[in-house]
N, C-alpha and C. Protein backbone atom coordinates (compact mmCIF):
# COMPACT_ATOMS: atom_id res chain seq x y z
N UNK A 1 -54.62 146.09 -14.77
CA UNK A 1 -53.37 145.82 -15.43
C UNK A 1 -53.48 146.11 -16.93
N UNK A 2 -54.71 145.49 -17.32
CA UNK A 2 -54.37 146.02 -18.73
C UNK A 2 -54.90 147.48 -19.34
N UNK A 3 -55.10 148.35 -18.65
CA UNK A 3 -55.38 149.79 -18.65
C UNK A 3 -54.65 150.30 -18.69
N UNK A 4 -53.04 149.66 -17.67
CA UNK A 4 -51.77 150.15 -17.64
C UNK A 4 -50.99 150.08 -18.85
N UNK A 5 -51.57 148.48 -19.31
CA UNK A 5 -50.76 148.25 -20.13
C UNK A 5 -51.11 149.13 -21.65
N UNK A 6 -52.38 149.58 -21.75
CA UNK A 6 -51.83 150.15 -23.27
C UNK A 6 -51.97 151.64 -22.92
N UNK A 7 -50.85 152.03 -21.49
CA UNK A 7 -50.75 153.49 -21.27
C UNK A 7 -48.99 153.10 -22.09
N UNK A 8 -48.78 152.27 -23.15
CA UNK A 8 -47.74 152.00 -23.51
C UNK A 8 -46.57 152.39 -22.41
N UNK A 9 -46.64 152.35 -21.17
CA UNK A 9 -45.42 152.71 -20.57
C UNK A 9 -44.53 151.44 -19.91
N UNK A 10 -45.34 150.62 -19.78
CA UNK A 10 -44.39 149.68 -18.87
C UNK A 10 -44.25 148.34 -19.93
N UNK A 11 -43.41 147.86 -20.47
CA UNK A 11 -43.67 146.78 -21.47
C UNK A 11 -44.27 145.43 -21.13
N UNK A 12 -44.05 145.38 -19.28
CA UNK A 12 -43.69 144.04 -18.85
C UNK A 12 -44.95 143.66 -18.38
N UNK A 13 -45.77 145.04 -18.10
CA UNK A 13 -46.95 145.17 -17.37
C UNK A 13 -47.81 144.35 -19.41
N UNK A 14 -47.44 145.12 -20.19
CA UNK A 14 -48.06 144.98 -21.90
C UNK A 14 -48.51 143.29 -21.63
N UNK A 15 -46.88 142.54 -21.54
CA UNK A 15 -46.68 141.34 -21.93
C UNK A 15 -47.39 140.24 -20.85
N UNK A 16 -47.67 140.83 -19.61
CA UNK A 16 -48.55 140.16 -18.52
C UNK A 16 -49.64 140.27 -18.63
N UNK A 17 -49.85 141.44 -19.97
CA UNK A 17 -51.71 141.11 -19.81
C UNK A 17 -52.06 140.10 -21.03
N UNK A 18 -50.87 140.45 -22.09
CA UNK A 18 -51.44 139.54 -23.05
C UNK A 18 -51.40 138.02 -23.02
N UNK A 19 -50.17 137.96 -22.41
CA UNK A 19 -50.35 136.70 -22.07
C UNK A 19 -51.97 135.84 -21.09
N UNK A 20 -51.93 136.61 -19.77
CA UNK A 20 -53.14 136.59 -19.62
C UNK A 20 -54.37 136.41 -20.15
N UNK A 21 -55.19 137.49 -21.40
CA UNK A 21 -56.02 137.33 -22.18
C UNK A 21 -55.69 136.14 -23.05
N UNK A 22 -54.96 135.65 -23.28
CA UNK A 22 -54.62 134.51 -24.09
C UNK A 22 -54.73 133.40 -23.38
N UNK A 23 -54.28 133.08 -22.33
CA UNK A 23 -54.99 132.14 -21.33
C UNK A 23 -56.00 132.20 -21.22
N UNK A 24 -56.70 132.90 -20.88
CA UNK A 24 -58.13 133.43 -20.82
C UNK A 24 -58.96 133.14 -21.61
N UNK A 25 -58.39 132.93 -23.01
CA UNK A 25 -59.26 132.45 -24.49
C UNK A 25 -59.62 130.96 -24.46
N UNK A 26 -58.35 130.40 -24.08
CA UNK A 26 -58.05 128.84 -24.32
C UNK A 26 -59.08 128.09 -23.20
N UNK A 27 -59.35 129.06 -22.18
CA UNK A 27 -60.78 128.68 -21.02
C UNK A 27 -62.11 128.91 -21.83
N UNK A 28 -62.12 130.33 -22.54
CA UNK A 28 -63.65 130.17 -23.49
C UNK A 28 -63.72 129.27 -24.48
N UNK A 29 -62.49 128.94 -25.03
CA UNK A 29 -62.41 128.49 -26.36
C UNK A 29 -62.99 126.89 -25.57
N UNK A 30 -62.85 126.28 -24.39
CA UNK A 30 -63.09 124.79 -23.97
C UNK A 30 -65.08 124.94 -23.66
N UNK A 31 -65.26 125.96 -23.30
CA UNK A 31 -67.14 126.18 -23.42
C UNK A 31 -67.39 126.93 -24.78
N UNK A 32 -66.52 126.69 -25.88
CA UNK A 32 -67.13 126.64 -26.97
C UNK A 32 -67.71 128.03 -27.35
N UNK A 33 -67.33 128.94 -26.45
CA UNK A 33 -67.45 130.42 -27.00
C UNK A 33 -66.28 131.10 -27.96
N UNK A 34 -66.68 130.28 -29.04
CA UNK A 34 -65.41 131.37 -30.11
C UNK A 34 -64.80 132.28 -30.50
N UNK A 35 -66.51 133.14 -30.58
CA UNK A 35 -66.65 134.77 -30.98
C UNK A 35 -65.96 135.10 -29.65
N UNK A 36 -66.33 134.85 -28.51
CA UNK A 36 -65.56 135.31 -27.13
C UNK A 36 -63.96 134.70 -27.55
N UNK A 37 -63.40 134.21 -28.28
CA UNK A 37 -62.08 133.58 -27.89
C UNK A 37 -61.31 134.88 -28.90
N UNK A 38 -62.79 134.95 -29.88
CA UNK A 38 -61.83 135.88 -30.98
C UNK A 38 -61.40 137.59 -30.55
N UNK A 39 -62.11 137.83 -29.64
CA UNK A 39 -61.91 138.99 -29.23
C UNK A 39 -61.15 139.18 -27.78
N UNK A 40 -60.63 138.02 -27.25
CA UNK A 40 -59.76 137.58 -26.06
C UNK A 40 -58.50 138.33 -27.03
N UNK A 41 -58.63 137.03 -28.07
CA UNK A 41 -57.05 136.93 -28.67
C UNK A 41 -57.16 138.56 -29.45
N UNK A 42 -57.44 139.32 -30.12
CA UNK A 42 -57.20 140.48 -30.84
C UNK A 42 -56.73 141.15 -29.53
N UNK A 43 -57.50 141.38 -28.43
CA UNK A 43 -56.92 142.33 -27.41
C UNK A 43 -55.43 142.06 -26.72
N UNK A 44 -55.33 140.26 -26.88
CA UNK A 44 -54.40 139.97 -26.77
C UNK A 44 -52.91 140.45 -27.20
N UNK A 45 -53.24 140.51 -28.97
CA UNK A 45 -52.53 140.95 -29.72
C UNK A 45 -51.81 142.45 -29.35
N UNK A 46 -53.29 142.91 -29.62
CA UNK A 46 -52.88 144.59 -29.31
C UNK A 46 -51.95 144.74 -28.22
N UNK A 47 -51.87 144.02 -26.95
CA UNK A 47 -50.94 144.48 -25.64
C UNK A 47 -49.78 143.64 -26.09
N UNK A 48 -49.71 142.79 -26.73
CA UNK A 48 -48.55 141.70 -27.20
C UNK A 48 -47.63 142.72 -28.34
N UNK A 49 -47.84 143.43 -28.89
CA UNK A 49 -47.61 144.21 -29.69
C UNK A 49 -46.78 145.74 -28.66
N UNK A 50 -47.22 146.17 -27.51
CA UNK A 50 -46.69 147.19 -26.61
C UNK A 50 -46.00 146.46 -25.91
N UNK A 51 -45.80 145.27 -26.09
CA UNK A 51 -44.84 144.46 -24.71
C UNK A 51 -43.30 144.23 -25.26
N UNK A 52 -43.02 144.80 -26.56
CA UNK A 52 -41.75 144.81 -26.84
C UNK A 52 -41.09 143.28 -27.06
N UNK A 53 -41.57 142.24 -27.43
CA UNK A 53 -41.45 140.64 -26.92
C UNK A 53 -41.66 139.63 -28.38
N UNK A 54 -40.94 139.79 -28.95
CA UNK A 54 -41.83 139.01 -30.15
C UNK A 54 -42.05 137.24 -30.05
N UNK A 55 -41.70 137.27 -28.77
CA UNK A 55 -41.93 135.57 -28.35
C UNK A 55 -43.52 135.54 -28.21
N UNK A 56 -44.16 136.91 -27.19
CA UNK A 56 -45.17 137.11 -26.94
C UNK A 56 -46.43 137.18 -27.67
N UNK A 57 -45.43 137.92 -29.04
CA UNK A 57 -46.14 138.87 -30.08
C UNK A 57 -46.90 136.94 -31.20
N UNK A 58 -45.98 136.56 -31.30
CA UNK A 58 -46.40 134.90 -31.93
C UNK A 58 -46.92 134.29 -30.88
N UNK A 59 -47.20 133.86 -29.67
CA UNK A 59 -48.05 133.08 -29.22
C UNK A 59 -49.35 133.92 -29.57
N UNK A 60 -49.02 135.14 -29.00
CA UNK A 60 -50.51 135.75 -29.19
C UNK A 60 -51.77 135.54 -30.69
N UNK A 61 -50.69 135.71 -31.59
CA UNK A 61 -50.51 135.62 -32.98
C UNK A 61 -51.24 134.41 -33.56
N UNK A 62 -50.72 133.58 -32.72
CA UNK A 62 -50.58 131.92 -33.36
C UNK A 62 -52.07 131.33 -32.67
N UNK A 63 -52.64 132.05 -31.07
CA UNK A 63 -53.83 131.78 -30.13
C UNK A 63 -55.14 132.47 -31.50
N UNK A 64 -54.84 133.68 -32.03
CA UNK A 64 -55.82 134.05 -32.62
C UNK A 64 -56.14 133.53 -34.02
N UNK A 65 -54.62 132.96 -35.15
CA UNK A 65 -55.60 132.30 -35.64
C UNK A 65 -55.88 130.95 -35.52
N UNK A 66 -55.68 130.31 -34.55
CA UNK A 66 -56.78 129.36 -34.35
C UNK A 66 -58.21 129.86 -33.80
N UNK A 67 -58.03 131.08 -33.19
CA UNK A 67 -59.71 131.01 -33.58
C UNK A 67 -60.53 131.43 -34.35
N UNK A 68 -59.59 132.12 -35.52
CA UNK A 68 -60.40 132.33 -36.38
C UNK A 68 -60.57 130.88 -37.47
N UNK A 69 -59.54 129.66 -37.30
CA UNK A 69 -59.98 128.17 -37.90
C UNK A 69 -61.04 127.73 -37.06
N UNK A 70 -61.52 127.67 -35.94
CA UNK A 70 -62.40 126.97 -35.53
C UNK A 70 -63.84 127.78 -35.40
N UNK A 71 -63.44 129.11 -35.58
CA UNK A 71 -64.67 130.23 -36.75
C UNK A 71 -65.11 130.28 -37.90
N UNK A 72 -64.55 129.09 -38.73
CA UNK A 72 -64.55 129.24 -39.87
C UNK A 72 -64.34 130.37 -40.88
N UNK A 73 -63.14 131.04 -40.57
CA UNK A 73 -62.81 131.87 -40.77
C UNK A 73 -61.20 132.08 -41.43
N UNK A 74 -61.29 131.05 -42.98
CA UNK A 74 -59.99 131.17 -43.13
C UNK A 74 -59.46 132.08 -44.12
N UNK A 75 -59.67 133.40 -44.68
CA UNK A 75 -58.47 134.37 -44.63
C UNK A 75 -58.24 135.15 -44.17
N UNK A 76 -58.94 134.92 -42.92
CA UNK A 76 -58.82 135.89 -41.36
C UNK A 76 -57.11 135.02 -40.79
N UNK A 77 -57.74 133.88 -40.88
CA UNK A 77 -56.41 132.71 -40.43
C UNK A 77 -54.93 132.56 -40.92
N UNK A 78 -55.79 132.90 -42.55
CA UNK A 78 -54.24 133.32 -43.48
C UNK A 78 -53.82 134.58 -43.18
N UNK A 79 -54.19 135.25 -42.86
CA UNK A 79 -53.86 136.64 -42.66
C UNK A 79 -53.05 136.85 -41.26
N UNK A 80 -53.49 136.22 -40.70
CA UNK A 80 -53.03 136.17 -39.05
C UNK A 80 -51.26 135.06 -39.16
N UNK A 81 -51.90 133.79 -39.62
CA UNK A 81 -51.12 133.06 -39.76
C UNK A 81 -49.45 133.34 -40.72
């Protein structure tokens, strides 16, 4: 699905993966793998961004920088945020 999704053609297929990977974070992010949460959520972004959705485009948005706050990582956070 998400191979499909950044063949930018289907938006809906985009917005089902990001959402997905973003779920997907909030499971690493509970075993404390961050660096894994931070690169959930960027890929997140990227398909949240082809899904045409800007409801999508801010959760995705909003999943990554929290992990870059619990990375200690804040003008990654401001930047995101």
């Amino acid at each position: 699905m998400m191979a499909i999704s950044q063949q930018k053609t289907n938006p809906r297929i985009a917005a089902i993966a990001s959402q997905g990977l973003r779920l997907q974070s909030v499971l690493v992010h509970h075993r404390s793998h961050i660096p894994e949460k931070i690169v959930l959520c960027q890929q997140s972004v990227e398909h949240a961004r082809h899904a045409d959705d800007p409801n999508i485009l801010v959760a995705a948005l909003r999943e990554l920088g929290v992990a870059y706050k619990y990375d200690d990582q804040p003008n990654n956070w401001f930047k995101t945020m």
